[in-house]
Structure formats: structure tokens, C-alpha cells
Protein backbone atom coordinates (compact mmCIF):
# COMPACT_ATOMS: atom_id res chain seq x y z
CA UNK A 1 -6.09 0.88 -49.38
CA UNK A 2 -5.43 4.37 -50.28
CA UNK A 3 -2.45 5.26 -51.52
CA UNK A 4 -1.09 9.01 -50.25
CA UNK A 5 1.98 10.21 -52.82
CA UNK A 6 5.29 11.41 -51.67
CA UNK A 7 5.10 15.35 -51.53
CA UNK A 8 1.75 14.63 -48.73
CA UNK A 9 4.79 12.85 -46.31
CA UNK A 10 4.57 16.21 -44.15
CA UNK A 11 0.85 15.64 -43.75
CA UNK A 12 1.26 12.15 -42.44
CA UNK A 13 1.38 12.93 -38.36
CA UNK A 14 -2.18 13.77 -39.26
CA UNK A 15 -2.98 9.91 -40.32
CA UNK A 16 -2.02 8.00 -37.25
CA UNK A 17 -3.48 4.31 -37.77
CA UNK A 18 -5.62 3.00 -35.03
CA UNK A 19 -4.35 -0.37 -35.79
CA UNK A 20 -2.79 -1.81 -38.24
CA UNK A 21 0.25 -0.41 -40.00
CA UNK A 22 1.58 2.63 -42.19
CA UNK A 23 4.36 1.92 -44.81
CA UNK A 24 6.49 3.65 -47.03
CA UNK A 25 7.54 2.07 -50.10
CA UNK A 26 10.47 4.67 -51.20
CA UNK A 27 10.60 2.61 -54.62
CA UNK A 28 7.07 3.39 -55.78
CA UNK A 29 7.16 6.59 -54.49
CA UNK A 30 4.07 6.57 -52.31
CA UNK A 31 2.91 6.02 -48.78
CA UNK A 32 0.30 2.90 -48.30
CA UNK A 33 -2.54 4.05 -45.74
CA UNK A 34 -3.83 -0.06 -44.68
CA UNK A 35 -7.49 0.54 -44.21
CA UNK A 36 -8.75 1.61 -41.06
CA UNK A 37 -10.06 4.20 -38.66
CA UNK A 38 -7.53 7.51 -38.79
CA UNK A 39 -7.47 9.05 -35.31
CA UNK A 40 -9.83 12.09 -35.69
CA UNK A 41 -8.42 15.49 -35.31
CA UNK A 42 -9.57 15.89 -31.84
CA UNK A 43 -7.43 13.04 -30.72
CA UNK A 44 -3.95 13.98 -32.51
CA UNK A 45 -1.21 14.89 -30.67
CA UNK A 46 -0.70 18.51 -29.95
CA UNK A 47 0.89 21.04 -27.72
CA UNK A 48 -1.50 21.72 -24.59
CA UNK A 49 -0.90 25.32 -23.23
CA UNK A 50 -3.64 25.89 -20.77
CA UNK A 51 -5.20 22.94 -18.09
CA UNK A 52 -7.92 25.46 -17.98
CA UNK A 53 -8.78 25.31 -21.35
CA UNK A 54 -9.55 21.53 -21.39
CA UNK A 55 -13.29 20.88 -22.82
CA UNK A 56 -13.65 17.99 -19.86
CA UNK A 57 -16.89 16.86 -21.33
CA UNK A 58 -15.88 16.39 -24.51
CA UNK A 59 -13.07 14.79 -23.28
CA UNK A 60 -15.16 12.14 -21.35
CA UNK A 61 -17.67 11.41 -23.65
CA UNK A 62 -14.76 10.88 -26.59
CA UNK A 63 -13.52 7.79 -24.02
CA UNK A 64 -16.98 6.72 -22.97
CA UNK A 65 -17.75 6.14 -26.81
CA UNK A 66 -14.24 4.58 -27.18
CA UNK A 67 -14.94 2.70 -24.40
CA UNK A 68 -18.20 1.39 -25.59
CA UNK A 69 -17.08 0.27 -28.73
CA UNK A 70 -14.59 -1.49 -27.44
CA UNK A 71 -17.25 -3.60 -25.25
CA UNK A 72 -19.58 -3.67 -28.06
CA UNK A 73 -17.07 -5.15 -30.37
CA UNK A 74 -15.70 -8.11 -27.64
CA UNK A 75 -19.87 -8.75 -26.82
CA UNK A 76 -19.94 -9.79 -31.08
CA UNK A 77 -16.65 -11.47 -31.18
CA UNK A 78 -14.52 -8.90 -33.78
CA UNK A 79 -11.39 -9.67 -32.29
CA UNK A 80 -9.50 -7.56 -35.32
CA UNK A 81 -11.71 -4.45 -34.66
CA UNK A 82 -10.86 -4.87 -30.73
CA UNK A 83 -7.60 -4.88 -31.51
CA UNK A 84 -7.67 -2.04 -33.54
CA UNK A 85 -9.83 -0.15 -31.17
CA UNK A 86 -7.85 -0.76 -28.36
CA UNK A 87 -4.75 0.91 -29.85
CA UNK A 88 -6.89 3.43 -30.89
CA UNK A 89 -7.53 4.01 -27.09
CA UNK A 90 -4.14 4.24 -26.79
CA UNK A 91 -2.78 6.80 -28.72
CA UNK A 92 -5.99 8.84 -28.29
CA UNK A 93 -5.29 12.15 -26.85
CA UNK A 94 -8.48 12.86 -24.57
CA UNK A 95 -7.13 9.27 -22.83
CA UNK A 96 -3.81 10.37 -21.80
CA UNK A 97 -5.69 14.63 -20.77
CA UNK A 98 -8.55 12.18 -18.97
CA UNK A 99 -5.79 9.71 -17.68
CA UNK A 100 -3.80 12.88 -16.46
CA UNK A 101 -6.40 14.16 -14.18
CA UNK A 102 -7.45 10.72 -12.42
CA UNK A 103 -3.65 10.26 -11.18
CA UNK A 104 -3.39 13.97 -10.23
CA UNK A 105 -6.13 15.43 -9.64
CA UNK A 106 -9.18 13.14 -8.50
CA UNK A 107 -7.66 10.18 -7.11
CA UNK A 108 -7.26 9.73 -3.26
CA UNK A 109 -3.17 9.35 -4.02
CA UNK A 110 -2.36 12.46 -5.41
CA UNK A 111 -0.13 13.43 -3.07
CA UNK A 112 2.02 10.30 -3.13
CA UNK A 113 4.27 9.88 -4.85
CA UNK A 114 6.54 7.23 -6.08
CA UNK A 115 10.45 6.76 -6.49
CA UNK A 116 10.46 9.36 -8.75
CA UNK A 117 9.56 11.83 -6.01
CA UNK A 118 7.29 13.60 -8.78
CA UNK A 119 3.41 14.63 -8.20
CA UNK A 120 1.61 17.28 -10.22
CA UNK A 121 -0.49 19.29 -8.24
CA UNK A 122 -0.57 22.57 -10.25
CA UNK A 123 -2.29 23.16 -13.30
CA UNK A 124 1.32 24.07 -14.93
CA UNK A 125 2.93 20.31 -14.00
CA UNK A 126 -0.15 18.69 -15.51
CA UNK A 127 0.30 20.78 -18.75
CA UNK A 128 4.13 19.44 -18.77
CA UNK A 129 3.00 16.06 -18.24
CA UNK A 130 0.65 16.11 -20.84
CA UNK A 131 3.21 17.31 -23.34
CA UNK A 132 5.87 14.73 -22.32
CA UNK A 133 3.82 12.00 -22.24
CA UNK A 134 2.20 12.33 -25.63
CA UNK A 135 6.01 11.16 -26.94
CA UNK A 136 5.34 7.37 -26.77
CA UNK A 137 9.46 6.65 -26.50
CA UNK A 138 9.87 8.46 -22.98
CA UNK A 139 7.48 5.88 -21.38
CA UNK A 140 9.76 4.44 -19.05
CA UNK A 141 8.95 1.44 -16.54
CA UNK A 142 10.37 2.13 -13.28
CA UNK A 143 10.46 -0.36 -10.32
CA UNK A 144 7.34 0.78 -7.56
CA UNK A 145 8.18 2.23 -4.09
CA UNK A 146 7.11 -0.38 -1.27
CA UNK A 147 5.12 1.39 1.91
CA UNK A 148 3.23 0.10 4.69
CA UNK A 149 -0.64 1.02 5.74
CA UNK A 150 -2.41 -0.28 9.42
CA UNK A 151 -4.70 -2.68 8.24
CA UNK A 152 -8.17 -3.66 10.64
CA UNK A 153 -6.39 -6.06 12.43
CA UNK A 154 -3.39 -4.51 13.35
CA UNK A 155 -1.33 -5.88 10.99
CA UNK A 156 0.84 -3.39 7.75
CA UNK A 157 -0.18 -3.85 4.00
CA UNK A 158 2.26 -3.61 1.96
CA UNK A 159 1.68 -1.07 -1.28
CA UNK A 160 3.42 -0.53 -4.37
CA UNK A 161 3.21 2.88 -5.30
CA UNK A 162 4.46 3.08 -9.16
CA UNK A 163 6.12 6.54 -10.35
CA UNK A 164 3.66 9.30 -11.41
CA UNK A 165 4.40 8.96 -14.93
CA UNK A 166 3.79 4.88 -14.88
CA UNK A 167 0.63 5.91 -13.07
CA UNK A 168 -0.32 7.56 -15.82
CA UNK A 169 0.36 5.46 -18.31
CA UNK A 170 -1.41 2.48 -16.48
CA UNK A 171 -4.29 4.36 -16.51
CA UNK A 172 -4.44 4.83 -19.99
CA UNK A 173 -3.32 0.91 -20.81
CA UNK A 174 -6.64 0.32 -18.12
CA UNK A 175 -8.85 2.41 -20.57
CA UNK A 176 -7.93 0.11 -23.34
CA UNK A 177 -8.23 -3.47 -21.56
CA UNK A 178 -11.16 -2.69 -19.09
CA UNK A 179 -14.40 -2.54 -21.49
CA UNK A 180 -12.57 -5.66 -23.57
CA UNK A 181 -12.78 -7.66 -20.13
CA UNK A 182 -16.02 -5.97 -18.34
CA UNK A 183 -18.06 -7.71 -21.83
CA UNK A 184 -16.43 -11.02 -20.71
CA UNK A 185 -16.20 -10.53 -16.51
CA UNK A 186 -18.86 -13.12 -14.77
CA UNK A 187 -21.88 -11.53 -13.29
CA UNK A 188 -21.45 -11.96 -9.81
CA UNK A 189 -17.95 -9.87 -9.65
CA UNK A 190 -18.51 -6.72 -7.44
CA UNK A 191 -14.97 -5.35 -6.92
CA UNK A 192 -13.40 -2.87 -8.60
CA UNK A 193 -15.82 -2.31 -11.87
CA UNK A 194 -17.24 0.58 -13.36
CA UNK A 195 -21.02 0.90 -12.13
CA UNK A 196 -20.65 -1.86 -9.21
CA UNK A 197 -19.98 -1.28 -5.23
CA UNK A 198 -19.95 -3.61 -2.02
CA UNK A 199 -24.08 -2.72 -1.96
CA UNK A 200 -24.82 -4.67 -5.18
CA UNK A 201 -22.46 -7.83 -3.30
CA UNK A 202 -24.76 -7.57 -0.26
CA UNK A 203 -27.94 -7.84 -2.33
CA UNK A 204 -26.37 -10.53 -4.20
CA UNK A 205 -25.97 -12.54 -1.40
CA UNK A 206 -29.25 -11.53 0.46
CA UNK A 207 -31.01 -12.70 -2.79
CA UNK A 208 -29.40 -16.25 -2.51
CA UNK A 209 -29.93 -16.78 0.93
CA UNK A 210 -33.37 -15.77 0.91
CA UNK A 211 -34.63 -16.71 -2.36
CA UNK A 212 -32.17 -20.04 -2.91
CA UNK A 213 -32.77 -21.29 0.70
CA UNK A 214 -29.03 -22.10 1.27
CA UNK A 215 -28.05 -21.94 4.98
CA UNK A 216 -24.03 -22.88 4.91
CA UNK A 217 -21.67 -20.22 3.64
CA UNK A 218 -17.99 -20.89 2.62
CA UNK A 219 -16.42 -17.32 3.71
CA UNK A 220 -13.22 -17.51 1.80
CA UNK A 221 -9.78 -15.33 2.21
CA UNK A 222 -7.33 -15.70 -0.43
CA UNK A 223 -4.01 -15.76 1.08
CA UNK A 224 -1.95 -12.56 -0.30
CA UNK A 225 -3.60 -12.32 -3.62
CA UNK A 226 -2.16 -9.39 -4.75
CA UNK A 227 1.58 -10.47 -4.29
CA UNK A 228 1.04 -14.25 -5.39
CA UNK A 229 -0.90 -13.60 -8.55
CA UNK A 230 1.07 -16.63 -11.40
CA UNK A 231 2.93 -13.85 -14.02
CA UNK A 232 2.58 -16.51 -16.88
CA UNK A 233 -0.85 -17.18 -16.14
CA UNK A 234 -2.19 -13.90 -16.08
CA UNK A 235 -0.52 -13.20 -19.53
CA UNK A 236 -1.58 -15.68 -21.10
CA UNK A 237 -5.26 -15.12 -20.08
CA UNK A 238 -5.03 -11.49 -21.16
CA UNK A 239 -3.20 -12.92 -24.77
CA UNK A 240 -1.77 -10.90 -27.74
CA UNK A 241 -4.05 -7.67 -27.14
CA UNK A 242 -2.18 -4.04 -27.47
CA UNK A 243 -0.42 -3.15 -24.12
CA UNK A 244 0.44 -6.73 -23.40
CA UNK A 245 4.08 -5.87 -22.97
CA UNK A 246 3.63 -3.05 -20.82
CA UNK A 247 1.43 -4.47 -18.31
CA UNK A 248 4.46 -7.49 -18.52
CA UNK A 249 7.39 -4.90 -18.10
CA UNK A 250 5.28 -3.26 -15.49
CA UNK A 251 4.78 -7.01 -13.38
CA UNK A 252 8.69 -7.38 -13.55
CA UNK A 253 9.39 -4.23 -12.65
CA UNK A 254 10.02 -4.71 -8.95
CA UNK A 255 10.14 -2.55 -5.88
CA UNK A 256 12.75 -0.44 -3.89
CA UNK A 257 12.18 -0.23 -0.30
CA UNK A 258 14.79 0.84 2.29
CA UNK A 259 17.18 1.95 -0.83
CA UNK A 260 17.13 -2.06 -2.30
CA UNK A 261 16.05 -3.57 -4.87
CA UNK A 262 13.37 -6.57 -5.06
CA UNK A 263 12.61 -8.65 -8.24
CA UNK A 264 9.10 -9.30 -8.66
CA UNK A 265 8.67 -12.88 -9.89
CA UNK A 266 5.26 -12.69 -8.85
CA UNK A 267 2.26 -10.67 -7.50
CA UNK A 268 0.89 -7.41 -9.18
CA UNK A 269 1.84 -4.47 -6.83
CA UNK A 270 -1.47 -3.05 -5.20
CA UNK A 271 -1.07 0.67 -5.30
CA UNK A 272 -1.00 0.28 -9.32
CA UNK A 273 -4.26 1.95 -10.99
CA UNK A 274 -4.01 -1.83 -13.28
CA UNK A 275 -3.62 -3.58 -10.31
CA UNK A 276 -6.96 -4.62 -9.33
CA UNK A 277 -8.09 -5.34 -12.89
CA UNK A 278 -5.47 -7.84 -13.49
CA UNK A 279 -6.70 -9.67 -10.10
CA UNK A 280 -10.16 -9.30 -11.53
CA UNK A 281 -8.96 -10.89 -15.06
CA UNK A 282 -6.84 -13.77 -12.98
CA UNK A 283 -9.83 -14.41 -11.23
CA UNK A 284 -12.36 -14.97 -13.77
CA UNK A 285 -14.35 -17.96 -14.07
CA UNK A 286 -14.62 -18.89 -10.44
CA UNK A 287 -18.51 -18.20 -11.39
CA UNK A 288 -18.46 -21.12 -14.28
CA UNK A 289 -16.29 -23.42 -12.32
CA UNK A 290 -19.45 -23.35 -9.77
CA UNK A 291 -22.55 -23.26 -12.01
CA UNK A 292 -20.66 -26.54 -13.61
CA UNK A 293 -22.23 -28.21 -10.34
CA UNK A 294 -25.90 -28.82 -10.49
CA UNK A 295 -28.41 -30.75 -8.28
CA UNK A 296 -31.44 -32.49 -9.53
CA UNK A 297 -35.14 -31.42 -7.59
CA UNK A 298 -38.40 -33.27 -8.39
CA UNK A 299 -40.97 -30.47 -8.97
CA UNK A 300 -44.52 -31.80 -8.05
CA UNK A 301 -47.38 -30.48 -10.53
CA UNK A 302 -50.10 -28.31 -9.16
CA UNK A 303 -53.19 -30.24 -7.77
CA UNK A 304 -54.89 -28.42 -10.44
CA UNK A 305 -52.85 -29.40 -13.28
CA UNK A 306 -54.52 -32.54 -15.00
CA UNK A 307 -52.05 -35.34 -16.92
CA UNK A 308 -48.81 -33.84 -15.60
CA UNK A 309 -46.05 -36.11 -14.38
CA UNK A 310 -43.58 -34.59 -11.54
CA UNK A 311 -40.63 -32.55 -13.53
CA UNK A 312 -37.38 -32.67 -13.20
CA UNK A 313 -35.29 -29.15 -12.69
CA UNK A 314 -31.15 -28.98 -12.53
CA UNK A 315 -30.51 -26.51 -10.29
CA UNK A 316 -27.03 -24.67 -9.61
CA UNK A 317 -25.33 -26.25 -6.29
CA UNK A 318 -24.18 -23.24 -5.20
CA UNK A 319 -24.69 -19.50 -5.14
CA UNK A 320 -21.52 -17.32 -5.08
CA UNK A 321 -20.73 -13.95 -4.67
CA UNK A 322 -16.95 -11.92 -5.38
CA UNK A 323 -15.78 -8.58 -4.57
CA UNK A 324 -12.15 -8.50 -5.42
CA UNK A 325 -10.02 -10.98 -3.63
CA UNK A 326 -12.84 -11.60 -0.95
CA UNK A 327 -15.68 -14.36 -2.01
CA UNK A 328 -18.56 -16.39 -0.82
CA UNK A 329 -19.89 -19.54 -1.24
CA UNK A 330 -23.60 -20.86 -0.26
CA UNK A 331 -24.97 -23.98 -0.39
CA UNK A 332 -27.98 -26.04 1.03
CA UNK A 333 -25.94 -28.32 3.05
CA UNK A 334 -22.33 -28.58 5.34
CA UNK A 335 -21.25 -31.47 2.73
CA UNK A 336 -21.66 -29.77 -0.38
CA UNK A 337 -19.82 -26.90 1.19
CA UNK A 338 -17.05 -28.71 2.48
CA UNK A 339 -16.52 -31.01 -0.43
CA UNK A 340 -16.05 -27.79 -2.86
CA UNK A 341 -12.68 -26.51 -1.04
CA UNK A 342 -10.41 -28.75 -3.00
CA UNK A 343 -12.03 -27.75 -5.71
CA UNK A 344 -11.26 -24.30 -5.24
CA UNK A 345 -7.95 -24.89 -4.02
CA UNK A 346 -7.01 -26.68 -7.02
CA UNK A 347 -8.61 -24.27 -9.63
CA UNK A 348 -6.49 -21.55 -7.95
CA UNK A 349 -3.41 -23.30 -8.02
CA UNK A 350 -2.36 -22.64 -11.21
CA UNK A 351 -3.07 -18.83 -10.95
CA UNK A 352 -0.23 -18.99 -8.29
CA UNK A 353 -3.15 -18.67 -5.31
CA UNK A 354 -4.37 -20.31 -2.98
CA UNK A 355 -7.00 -20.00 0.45
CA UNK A 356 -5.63 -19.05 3.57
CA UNK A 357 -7.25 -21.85 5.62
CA UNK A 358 -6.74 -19.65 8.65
CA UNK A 359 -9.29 -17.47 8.24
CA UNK A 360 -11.10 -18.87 5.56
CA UNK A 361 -14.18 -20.21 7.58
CA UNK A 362 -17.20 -22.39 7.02
């Protein structure tokens, strides 16, 4: 612990904690630093003048490394230090610049924008966004603005586009939570991860089929996943980390649409940048739930092989393959296929989702 005395009090804005606390003890006369990481003073708050003048690479390798020591610190199971790293992700100032320029300048959805009417398309609003944001008590959650896109089959998909600033912040809260859960995701998740796409799903399943020698496929459609995701269920898998009570104000938040309100009781809004990592977190362990199911093959020795009994091998029923809410499920044989549907059904249950049986096909 290091102990700071009285007269350094102006100094302190300079020793924001990345974690665990900073008291004053007005009796003793000093300020108590608890050990841990101080923010470095590239990442303390200050007044940004310029958009041009942001060092972008330095600003993306400071969250890479962030990033990765978040993941490296989940992969060895130092559940303090991810704690204190996450925050540290949180209050870090190349986050929210980096965070910033996703929402309004690279993403797709720039140009919408939510009930707040607000988007920052000119160097000058990003600058004032940047400045107001870096005050943690104006974060505001604000209910999400409910539109419609055409989907393949004719049919509207409903969106919940969150306010700019909520975008924002999301995006940062992602930074935090993302490497914590990619060191614990399953393997065979494709959707909606750093460093995966639909092409590593295909070879996923082209590698079962060919080299596992299953023939039946369970083509599974989870009915409205996004809107029917269990609130209480998806907390309590992503437990006590830092952000946990945004991302819960944010799920309660509701929508407007047509000038009224609607409570959200359920369901994660998809048009949220969070969105499709809580899915992925809510999801998780479809993969072990499957690999719990093994069948037995007799492995004959090679003719050449001299005082060698046949050997038995326990071999996973079933291959699988995820991107997002979409899935599939191979087996061998019809039966095996059809007698893992209840399964499924049941292990989704509690997560508040279930298949739609209509177009889920075998």
C-alpha cells in the first residue's frame, strides 16, 4: 500500500485505480493508494481538441494489449486480476477514442440513429463526444428505437437501435467482457468473434462430414433468439464482473416504437454493438452438452501388428457446428439425430429459447 499525504490530493486524478479502491482517511491525514495497476498517463482523462490529431495506432495497440491480458489472465484462472483489468478497460481513454470511431465512423450504422436523433459524422461531434463521455455520471441508459428490415423471406426483422451515446458506451463495456469470454467460448462458435467468419463454419462442417463419415444433419433454427434470450440467466452466466449492471440496465431498457413505450422483460435488442455477444455467452456450452455423448468403435489391429487385441476407441456422437443463433448437428445415423432434439430443447429451456420446429429440419 502506499500511502500519498494530504497536500498531493490535487495530484490524485492522476492515480485512477484499475480496480480496487482509493480512500481517504481525513483522520490520519493521508490518502491510501490499495495496490494495483495506476492507469498510465496515456489513458487519463483529458480534453481532446483535434480528431485529427488522434495517434490511431497507438490507440489500437494500447486495447489489443489490454485486450490480451485480459484473455491471458481468464486462460490461468486470476479472476482478481480480470477483474481489475477489466475496469481498467473501462476507464481507459484509447477505449472510449477507439469505441468512438467504431459507432461513428466505421460501422455500417453510422447514419442511424437512435431516439436521441444524434449521429456524429464530423470530426467536431466526435471531439464533443469524446469529451462528454469521458464524465462517467452522464452515461445515461435510454430505451432503443424499434425499426423494421426485409428479411430473405419476405418477412420484417425487428431492430433495436440504442441512442448514439449507449452505442458507445456498449462498445466500450464489449471491449472489457469480450477477451474474458473469447478464452472460455467453445471451439466450434463461428458468429460474431474476432478472427472467425461463415468460411471457417463451412470448413468446419466439410471436415465432419468428410472426415467423421456422418450422413444425417440436424439443421436447427432457434425461434426468435434475440428477443427470447432468459434476462436472469444470462446474468447470472456473465456473474459479478465490472459492467454487469450496465449490460442489466441496458436489457431493461425497452423500446419506443410508434411514440410508445415497451418493457423488455426479455430478449437483448439486435441492433446493440453487445447484442450478439450476450447471445454468444447465453449460448455457450451447446459444444460440451454434445461431446458428453460418445459411441464405442472396435478398432481392429493391423495384420502386421503381432500380440495386439482389437481396441476400444470412445468416439464423440456428434459433430456440431454454430454461427450465432444458426447451428448444425451431424451424426452417423437418423436415430441418434432424432433422439438429440429433446435434448436440445430442454438444455435451451432455461435460457428462455427454444427450436422453431417449423423450420428446424432433419
Amino acid at each position: 500500500m502506499r500511502e500519498i499525504g494530504v497536500r498531493a490530493l490535487p495530484h490524485i486524478e492522476r492515480w485512477q485505480t484499475s480496480g480496487r479502491s482509493l480512500t481517504v482517511s481525513q483522520s490520519k491525514g493521508t490518502v491510501s493508494l490499495v495496490k494495483d495497476r495506476a492507469i498510465p498517463a496515456s489513458e487519463q482523462r483529458k480534453l481532446l481538441t483535434h480528431w485529427t490529431s488522434i495517434d490511431w495506432g497507438q490507440v489500437k495497440k494500447r486495447v489489443r494489449n489490454l485486450r490480451q491480458r485480459i484473455y491471458r489472465a481468464t486462460q490461468n484462472g486470476q479472476w482478481n486480476r480480470v477483474r481489475s483489468l477489466m475496469k481498467l478497460m473501462l476507464r481507459s481513454y484509447s477505449n472510449l477514442l477507439l469505441s468512438v470511431r467504431r459507432v461513428t465512423q466505421d460501422n455500417q450504422g453510422k447514419q442511424t440513429a437512435g431516439l436521441d436523433g444524434q449521429t456524429a459524422l464530423t470530426a467536431e461531434k466526435r471531439v464533443q463526444l469524446v469529451n462528454r463521455l469521458q464524465d462517467h455520471s452522464l452515461w445515461q441508459v435510454r430505451p432503443t428505437k424499434r425499426v423494421y428490415i426485409p428479411k430473405a423471406n419476405g418477412k420484417l426483422r425487428p431492430l433495436g437501435i440504442p441512442a448514439l451515446e449507449n452505442r458507445v458506451c456498449q462498445t466500450i463495456v464489449k471491449n472489457a467482457l469480450e477477451p474474458h469470454w473469447e478464452a472460455r467460448f467453445e471451439g466450434h462458435s463461428y458468429g460474431f468473434r474476432p478472427g472467425r467468419s461463415c468460411h471457417d463454419a463451412i470448413e468446419q462442417c466439410f471436415r465432419r462430414l468428410r472426415r467423421g463419415g456422418d450422413s444425417w444433419i440436424l439443421d436447427a433454427d432457434l425461434k426468435s433468439a434475440f428477443d427470447k434470450v432468459d434476462h436472469r440467466f444470462l446474468l447470472d452466466t456473465i456473474g459479478p464482473v465490472p459492467g454487469r449492471e450496465l449490460i442489466k440496465q441496458w436489457l431493461k431498457a425497452g423500446y419506443v416504437e410508434a411514440e410508445m413505450f415497451h418493457a423488455t422483460p426479455e430478449g437483448t435488442p439486435q441492433g446493440g454493438p453487445i447484442s450478439p455477444l450476450l447471445l454468444n455467452i447465453a449460448l455457450n456450452g451447446m459444444e460440451d452438452l454434445l461431446l458428453s455423448f460418445t459411441t464405442t468403435r472396435i478398432y481392429q489391429p493391423s495384420s502386421k501388428a503381432k500380440n495386439q487385441s482389437p481396441e476400444k476407441r470412445a468416439l464423440p456422437t456428434y459433430g456440431y457446428c454454430r454461427y450465432a443463433d444458426d447451428f448444425v448437428v451431424t451424426a452417423k445415423t437418423k436415430a441418434d439425430i432424432e433422439a438429440i432434439v429433446p435434448i436440445l430443447q430442454a438444455w435451451l429451456k432455461p435460457r428462455g429459447l427454444a427450436l422453431n420446429m417449423e423450420k428446424t429440419q432433419i
